[in-house]
Protein backbone atom coordinates (compact mmCIF):
# COMPACT_ATOMS: atom_id res chain seq x y z
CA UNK A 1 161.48 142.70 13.93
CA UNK A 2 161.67 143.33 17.52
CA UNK A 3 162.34 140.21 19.77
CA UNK A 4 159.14 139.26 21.96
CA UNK A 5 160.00 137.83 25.81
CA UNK A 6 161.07 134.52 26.27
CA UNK A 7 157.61 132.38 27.16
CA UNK A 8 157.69 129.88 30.50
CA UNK A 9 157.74 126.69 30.28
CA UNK A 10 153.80 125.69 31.10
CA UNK A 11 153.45 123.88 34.14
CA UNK A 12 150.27 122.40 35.37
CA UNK A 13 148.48 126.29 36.02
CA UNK A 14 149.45 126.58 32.48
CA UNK A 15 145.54 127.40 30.53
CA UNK A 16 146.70 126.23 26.82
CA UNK A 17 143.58 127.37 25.11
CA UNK A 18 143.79 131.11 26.85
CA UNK A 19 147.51 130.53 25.43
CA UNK A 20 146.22 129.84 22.01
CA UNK A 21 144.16 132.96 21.82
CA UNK A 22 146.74 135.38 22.50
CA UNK A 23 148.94 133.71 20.04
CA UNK A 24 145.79 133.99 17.39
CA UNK A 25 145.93 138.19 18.70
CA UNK A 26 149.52 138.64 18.57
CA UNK A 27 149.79 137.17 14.81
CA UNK A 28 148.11 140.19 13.42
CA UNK A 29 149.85 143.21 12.77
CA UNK A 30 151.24 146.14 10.41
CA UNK A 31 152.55 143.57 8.15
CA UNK A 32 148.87 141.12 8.21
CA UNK A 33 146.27 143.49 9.60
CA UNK A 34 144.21 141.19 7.65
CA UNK A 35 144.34 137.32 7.26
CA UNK A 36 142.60 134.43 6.10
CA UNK A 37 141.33 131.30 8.48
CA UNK A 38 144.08 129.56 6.90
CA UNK A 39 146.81 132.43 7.26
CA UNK A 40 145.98 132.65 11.16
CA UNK A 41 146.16 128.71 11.85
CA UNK A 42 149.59 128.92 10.07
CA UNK A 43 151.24 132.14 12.00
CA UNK A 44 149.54 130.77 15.10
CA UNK A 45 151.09 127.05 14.65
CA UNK A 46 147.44 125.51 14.66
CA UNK A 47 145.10 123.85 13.39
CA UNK A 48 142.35 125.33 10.86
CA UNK A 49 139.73 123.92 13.77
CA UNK A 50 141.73 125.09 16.72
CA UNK A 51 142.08 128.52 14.91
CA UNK A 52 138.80 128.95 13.49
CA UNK A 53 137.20 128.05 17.22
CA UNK A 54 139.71 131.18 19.03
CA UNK A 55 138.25 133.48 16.03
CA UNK A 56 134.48 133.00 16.65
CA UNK A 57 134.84 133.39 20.11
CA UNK A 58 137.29 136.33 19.70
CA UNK A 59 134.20 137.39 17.42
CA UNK A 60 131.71 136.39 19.57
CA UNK A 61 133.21 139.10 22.28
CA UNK A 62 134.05 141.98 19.54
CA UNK A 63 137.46 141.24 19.81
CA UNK A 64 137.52 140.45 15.71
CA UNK A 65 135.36 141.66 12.95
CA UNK A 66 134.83 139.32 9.62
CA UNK A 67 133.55 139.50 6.40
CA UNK A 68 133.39 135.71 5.52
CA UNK A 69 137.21 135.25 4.69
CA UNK A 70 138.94 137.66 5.90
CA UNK A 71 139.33 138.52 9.45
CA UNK A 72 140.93 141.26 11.52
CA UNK A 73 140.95 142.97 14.95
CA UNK A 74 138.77 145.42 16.19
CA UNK A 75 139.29 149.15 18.64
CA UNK A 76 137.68 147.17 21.44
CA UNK A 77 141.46 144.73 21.35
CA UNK A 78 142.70 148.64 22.94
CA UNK A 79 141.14 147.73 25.94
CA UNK A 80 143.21 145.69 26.85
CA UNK A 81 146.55 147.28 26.14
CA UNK A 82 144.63 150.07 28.06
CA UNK A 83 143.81 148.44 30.96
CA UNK A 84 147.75 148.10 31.20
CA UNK A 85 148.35 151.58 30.94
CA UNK A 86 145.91 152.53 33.08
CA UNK A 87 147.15 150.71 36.16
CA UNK A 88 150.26 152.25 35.58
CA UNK A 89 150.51 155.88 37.57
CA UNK A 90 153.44 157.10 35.57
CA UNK A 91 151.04 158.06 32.98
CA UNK A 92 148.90 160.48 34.40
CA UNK A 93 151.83 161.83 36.71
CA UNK A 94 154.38 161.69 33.77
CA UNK A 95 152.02 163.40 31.18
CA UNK A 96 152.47 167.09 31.75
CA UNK A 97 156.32 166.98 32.89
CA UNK A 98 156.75 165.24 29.44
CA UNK A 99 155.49 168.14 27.11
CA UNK A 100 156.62 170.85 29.47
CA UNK A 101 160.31 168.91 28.58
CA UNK A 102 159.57 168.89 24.90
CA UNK A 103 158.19 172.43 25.04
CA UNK A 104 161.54 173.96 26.10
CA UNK A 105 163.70 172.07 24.17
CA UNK A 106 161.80 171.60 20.79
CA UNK A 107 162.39 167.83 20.43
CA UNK A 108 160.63 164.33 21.28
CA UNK A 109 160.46 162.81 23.93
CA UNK A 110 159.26 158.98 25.43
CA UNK A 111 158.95 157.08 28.28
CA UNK A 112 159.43 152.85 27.79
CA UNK A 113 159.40 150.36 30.15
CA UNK A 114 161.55 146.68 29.75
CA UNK A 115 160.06 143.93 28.48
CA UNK A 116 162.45 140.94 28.41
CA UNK A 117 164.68 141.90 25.48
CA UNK A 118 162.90 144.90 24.28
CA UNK A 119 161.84 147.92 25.46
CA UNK A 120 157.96 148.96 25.13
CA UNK A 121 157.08 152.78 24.27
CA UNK A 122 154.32 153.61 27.29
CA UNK A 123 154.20 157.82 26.22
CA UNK A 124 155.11 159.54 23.16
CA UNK A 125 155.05 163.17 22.68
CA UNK A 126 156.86 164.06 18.96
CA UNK A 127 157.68 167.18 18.01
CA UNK A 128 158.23 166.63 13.74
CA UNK A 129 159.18 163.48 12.70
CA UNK A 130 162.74 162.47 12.60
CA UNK A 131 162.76 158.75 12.37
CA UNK A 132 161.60 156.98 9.72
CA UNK A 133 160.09 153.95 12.02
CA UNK A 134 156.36 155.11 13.23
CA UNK A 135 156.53 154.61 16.60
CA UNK A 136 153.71 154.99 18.92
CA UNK A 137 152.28 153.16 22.45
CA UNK A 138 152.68 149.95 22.73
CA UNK A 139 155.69 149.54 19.76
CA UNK A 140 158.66 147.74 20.78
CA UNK A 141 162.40 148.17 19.90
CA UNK A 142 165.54 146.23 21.08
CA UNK A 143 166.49 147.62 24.77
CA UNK A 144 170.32 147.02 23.21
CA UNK A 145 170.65 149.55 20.66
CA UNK A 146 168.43 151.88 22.60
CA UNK A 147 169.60 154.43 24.96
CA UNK A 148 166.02 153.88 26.87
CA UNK A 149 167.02 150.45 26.94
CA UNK A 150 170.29 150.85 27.91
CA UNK A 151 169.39 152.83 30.87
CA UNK A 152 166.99 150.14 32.16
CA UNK A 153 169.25 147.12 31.15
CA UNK A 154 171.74 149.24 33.43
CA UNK A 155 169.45 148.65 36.59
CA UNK A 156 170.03 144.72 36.17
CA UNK A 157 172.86 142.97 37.46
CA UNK A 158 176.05 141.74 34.69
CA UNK A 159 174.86 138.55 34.55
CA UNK A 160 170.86 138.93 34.08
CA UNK A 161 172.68 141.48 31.24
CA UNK A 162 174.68 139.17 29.78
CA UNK A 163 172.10 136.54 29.45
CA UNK A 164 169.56 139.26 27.65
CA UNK A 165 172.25 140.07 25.29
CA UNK A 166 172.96 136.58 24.34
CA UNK A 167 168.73 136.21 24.00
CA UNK A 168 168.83 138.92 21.96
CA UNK A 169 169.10 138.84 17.83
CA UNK A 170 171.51 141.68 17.83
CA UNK A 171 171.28 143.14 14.01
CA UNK A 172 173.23 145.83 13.05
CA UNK A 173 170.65 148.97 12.46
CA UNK A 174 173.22 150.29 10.86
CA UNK A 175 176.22 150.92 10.43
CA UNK A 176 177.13 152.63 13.50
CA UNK A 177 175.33 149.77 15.65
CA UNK A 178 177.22 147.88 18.59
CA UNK A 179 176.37 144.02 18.37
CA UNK A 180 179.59 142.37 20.01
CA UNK A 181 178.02 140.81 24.10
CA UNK A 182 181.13 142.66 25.57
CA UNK A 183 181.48 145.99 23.68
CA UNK A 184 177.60 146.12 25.06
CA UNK A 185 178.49 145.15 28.15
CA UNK A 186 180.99 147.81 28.87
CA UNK A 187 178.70 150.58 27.54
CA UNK A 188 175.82 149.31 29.92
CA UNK A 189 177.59 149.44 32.77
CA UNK A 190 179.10 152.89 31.56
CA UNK A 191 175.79 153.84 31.51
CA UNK A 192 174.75 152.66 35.29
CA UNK A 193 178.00 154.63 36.85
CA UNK A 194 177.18 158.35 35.02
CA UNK A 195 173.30 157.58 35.37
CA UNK A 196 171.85 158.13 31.61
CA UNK A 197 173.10 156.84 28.18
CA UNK A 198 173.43 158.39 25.02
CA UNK A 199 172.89 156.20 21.44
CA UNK A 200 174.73 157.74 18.84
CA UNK A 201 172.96 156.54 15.28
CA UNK A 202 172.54 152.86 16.09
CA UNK A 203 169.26 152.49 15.52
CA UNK A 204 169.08 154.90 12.88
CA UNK A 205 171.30 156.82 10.36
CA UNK A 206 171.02 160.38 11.51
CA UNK A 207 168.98 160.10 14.82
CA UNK A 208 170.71 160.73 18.18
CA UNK A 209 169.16 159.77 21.43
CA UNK A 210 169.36 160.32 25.37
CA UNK A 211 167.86 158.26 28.23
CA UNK A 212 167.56 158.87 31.81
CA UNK A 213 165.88 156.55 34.32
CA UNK A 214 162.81 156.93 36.37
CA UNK A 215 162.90 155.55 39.98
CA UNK A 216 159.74 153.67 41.58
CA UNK A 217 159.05 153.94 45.27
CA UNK A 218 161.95 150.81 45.35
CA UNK A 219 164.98 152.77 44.06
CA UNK A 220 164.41 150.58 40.95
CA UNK A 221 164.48 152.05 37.35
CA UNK A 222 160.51 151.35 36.64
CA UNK A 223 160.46 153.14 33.38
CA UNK A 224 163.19 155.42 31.14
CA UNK A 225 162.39 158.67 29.52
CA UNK A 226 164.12 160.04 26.48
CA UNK A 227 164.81 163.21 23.90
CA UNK A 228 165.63 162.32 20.10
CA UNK A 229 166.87 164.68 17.96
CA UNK A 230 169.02 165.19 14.18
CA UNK A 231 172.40 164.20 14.94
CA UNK A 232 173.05 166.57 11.96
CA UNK A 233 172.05 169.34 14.23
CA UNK A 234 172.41 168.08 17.56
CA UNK A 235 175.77 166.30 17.84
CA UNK A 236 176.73 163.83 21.08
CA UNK A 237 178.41 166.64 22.24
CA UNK A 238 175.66 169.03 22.40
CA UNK A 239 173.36 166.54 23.45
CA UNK A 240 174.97 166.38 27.00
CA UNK A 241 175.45 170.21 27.01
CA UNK A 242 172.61 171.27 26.03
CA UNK A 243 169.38 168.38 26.29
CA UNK A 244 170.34 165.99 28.94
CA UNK A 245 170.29 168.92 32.02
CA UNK A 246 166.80 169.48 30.63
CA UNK A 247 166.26 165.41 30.68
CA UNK A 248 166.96 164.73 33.88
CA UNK A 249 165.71 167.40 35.80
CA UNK A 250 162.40 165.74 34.25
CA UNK A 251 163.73 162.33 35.10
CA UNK A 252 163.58 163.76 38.79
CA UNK A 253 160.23 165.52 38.71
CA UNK A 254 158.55 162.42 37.38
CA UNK A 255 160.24 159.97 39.99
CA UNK A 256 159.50 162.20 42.65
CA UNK A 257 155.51 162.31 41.82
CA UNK A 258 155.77 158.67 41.96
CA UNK A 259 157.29 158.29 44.94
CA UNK A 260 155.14 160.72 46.78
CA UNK A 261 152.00 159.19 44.96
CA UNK A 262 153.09 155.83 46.52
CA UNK A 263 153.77 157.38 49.95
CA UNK A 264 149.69 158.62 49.81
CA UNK A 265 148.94 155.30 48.73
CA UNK A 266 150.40 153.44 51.89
């Protein structure tokens, strides 16, 4: 399972009980879309009382539906994963330059942002589905066996790298995955000289991948946009060839709408 951030250590603007509700949110998913009082208090680390009181209320605003026993989240929890996205320009701006990309060259594409260790899907269009994990907004994957997350682990410096590496459990996807801190290393900053980064089955048997940043009004990679296609079909070498001209002249289109969004802004 995907790593989640490292939390901060709570200091005395540090609202426990707002803390204890997330943590009652973020314990369902795929796996327990639907849990008992007693199954929440348990993958939340509290109490039956503490976690019963966070579910009510979460009930109380339509946040959680029950039947008695069993309990689960609602549509209206979108909101606020929305209210995210919608702050966030690159996905109006990004929207049509992303399926004019995957128009011309027939595969999918996404745009992720960093999130401590992992990266965070923020736009998916797919073309036919070629990876057997569902992926959709808001899923997360490791930034280190991902070439979107190589490309935005490439905007930090070595030693903020190193020290997500070394945060990160680095399981071998398969067999083709890099784990060793160094081998990584090297790759990353291969991939912040040439300016894009290309994952060759190491999340996946049989999926090939290739990222290129975005750019904020700052220089700064903000987000990373990709293509993934067959690597039965579409080999490294004809990924470079043949998708990643394609890729970053999107890359470029979207960063510039962002910058000159910004610029209208000021």
């Amino acid at each position: 399972m995907p790593s989640l951030p490292p939390s901060p250590r709570p200091g005395d603007t540090y609202v426990q009980s707002f803390a204890r509700g997330l943590q009652v949110v973020r314990c369902f998913n795929a796996q327990a879309p639907e849990q008992t009082l007693s199954e929440v208090a348990e993958r939340a680390a509290l109490t039956r009382a503490g976690a019963r009181r966070i579910l009510l209320t979460l009930q109380t605003l339509g946040y959680v539906e029950s039947d008695g026993k069993w309990f689960r989240l609602t549509p209206r929890i979108l909101d606020l994963g929305f209210a995210y996205l919608s702050s966030m320009p690159i996905w109006d701006l990004a929207e049509p330059v992303v399926k004019g990309l995957v128009d011309r060259v027939n595969e999918s594409s996404s745009i992720a942002v960093l999130d401590g260790t992992d990266i965070v899907y923020v736009m998916r269009v797919p073309t036919h589905k070629i990876m057997k994990i569902s992926l959709g907004i808001g899923s997360r994957l490791p930034a280190f066996c991902t070439s979107l997350g190589r490309v935005l682990l490439a905007q930090l410096d070595d030693a903020e790298i190193v020290q997500r590496l070394h945060a990160t459990p680095r399981t071998a996807w398969t067999r083709h995955t890099v784990t060793d801190p160094e081998a990584l290393l090297k790759r990353i900053q291969q991939v912040r000289r040439q300016g894009w980064s290309v994952v060759d089955q190491e999340l996946e048997e049989g999926l090939i991948s290739v990222a290129a940043p975005i750019h904020g009004a700052d220089g700064r990679a903000s987000a990373a946009i990709n293509l993934s296609g067959q690597a039965n079909r579409t080999n490294a070498k004809a990924v470079q060839e043949q998708l990643l001209p394609s890729l970053l002249d999107a890359a470029q289109e979207i960063t510039l709408r962002l910058q000159r969004k910004t610029r209208i802004a000021r």
